[in-house]
Structure formats: C-alpha cells, structure tokens
N, C-alpha and C. Protein backbone atom coordinates (compact mmCIF):
# COMPACT_ATOMS: atom_id res chain seq x y z
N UNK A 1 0.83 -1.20 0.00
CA UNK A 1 0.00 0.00 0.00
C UNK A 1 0.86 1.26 0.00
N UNK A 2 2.05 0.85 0.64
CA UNK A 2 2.50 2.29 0.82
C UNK A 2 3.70 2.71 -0.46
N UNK A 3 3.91 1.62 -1.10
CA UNK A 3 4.68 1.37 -2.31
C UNK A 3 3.75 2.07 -3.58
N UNK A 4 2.70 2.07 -3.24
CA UNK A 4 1.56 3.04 -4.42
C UNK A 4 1.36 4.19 -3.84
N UNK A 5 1.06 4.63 -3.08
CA UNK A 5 1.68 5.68 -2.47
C UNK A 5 2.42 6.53 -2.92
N UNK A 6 3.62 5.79 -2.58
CA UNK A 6 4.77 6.66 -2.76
C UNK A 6 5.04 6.83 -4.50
N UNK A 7 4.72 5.79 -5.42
CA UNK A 7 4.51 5.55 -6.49
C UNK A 7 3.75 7.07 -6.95
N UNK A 8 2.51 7.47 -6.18
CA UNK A 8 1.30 8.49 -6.83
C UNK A 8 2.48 9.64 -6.03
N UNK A 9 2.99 9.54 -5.32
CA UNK A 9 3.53 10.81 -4.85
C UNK A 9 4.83 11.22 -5.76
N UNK A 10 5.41 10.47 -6.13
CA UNK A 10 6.58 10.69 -7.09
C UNK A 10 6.02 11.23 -8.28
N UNK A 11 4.88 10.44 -8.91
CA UNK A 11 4.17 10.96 -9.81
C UNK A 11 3.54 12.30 -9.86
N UNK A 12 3.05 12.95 -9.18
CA UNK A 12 2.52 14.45 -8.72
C UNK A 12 3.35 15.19 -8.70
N UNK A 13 5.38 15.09 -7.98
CA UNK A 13 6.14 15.81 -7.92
C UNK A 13 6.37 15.99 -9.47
N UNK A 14 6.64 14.91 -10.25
CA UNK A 14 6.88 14.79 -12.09
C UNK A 14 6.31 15.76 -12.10
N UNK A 15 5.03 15.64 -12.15
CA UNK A 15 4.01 16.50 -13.16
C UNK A 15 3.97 18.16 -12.59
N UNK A 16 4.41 18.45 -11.38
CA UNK A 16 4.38 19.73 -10.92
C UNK A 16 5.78 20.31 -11.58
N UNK A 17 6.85 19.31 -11.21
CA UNK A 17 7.82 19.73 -11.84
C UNK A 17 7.52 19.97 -13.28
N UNK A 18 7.21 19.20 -14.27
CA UNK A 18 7.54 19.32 -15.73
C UNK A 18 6.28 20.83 -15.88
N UNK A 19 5.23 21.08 -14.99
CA UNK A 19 4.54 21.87 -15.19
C UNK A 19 5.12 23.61 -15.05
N UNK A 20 5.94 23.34 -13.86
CA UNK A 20 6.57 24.53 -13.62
C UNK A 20 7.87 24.84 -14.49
N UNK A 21 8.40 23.75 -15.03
CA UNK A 21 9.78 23.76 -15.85
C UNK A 21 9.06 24.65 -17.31
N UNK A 22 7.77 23.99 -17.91
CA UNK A 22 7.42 24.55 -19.24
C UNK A 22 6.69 25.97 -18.70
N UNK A 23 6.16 26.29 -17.70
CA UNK A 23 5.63 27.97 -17.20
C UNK A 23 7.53 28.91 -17.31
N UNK A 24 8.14 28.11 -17.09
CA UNK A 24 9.69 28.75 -17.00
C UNK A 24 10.14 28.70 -18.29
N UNK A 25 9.98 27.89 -18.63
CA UNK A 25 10.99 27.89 -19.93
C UNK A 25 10.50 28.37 -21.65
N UNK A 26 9.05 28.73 -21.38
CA UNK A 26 8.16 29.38 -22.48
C UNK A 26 6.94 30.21 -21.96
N UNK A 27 7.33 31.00 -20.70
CA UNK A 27 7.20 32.29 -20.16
C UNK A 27 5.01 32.50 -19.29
N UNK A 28 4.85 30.79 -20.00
CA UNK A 28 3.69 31.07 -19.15
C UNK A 28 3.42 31.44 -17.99
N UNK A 29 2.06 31.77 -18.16
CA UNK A 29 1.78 31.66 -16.34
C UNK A 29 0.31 30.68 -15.70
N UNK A 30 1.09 30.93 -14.78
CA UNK A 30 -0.10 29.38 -14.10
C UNK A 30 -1.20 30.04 -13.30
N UNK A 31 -2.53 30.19 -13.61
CA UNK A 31 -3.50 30.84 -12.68
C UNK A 31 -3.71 30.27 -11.48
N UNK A 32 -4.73 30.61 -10.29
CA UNK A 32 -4.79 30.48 -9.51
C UNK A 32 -5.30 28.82 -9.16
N UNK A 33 -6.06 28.46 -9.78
CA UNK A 33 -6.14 27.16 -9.54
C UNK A 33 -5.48 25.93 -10.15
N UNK A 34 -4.25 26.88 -10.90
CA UNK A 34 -3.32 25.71 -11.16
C UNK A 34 -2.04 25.89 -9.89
N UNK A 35 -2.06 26.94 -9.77
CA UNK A 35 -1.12 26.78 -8.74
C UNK A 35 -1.65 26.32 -7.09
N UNK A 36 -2.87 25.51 -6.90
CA UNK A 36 -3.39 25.59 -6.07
C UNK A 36 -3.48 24.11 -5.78
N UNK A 37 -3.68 23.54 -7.29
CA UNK A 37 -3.30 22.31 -7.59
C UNK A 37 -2.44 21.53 -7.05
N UNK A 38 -0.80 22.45 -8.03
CA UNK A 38 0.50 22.11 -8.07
C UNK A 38 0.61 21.66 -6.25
N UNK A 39 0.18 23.31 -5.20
CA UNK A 39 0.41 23.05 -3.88
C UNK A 39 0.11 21.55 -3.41
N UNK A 40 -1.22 21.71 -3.38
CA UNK A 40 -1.95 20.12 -2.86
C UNK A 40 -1.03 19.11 -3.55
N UNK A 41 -0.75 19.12 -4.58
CA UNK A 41 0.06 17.80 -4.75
C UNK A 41 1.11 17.69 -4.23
N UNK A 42 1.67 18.84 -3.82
CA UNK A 42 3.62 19.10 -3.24
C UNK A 42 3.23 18.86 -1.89
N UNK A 43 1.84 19.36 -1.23
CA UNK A 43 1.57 18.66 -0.08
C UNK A 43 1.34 17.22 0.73
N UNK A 44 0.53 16.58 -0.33
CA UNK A 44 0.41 15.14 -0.23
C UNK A 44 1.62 14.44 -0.69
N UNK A 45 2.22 14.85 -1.57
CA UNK A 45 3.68 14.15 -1.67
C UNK A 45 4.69 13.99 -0.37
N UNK A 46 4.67 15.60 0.22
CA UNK A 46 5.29 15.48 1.43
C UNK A 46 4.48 14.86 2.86
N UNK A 47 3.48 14.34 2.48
CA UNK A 47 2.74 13.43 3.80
C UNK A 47 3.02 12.12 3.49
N UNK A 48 3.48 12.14 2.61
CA UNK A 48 3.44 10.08 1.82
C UNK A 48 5.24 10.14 2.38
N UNK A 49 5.86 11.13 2.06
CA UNK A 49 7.31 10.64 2.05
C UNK A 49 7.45 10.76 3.72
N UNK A 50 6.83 11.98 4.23
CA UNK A 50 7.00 11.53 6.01
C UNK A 50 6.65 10.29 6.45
N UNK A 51 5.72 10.40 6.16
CA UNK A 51 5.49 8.64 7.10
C UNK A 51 6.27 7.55 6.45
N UNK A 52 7.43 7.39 5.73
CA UNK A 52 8.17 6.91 5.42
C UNK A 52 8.85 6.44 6.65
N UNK A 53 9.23 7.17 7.34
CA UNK A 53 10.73 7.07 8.49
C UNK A 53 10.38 6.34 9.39
C-alpha cells in the first residue's frame, strides 16, 4: 500500500515539476487554480514521504 503511495507521490512531484519547468521555460503563467493544484500535490507528496521514516 504504501509502495503506491509513494509511487502516486513521485508521480505528482513529475508533473508539478515538468509543469513549472514549461511555465519557466516558455514564459507562461499558471493561474490560480493551477497553482493551487500544483500546492496540494507538493503537499500530499510530502505526507506520503513523512510517514516513510
């Protein structure tokens, strides 16, 4: 269980990353509920990798 998890949480960091890399690198911008998104996922990523330890 916690191997999918961490699986969906790696996955969310990808996609925030590659989301914020193309807003950087061809000058978009991300409105409010994409960046609201991006958060919640950088959040739940970092609750999956705490309870790791």
């Amino acid at each position: 269980m916690l191997d999918a998890a961490t699986d969906d949480a790696r996955m969310n960091l990808e996609q925030v990353r590659a989301q914020l890399l193309d807003a950087a690198a061809f000058g978009k911008h991300l409105d409010a509920a994409q960046l609201e998104n991006a958060a919640r996922k950088i959040g739940y990523a970092l609750r999956v990798y705490s309870c790791r330890d």
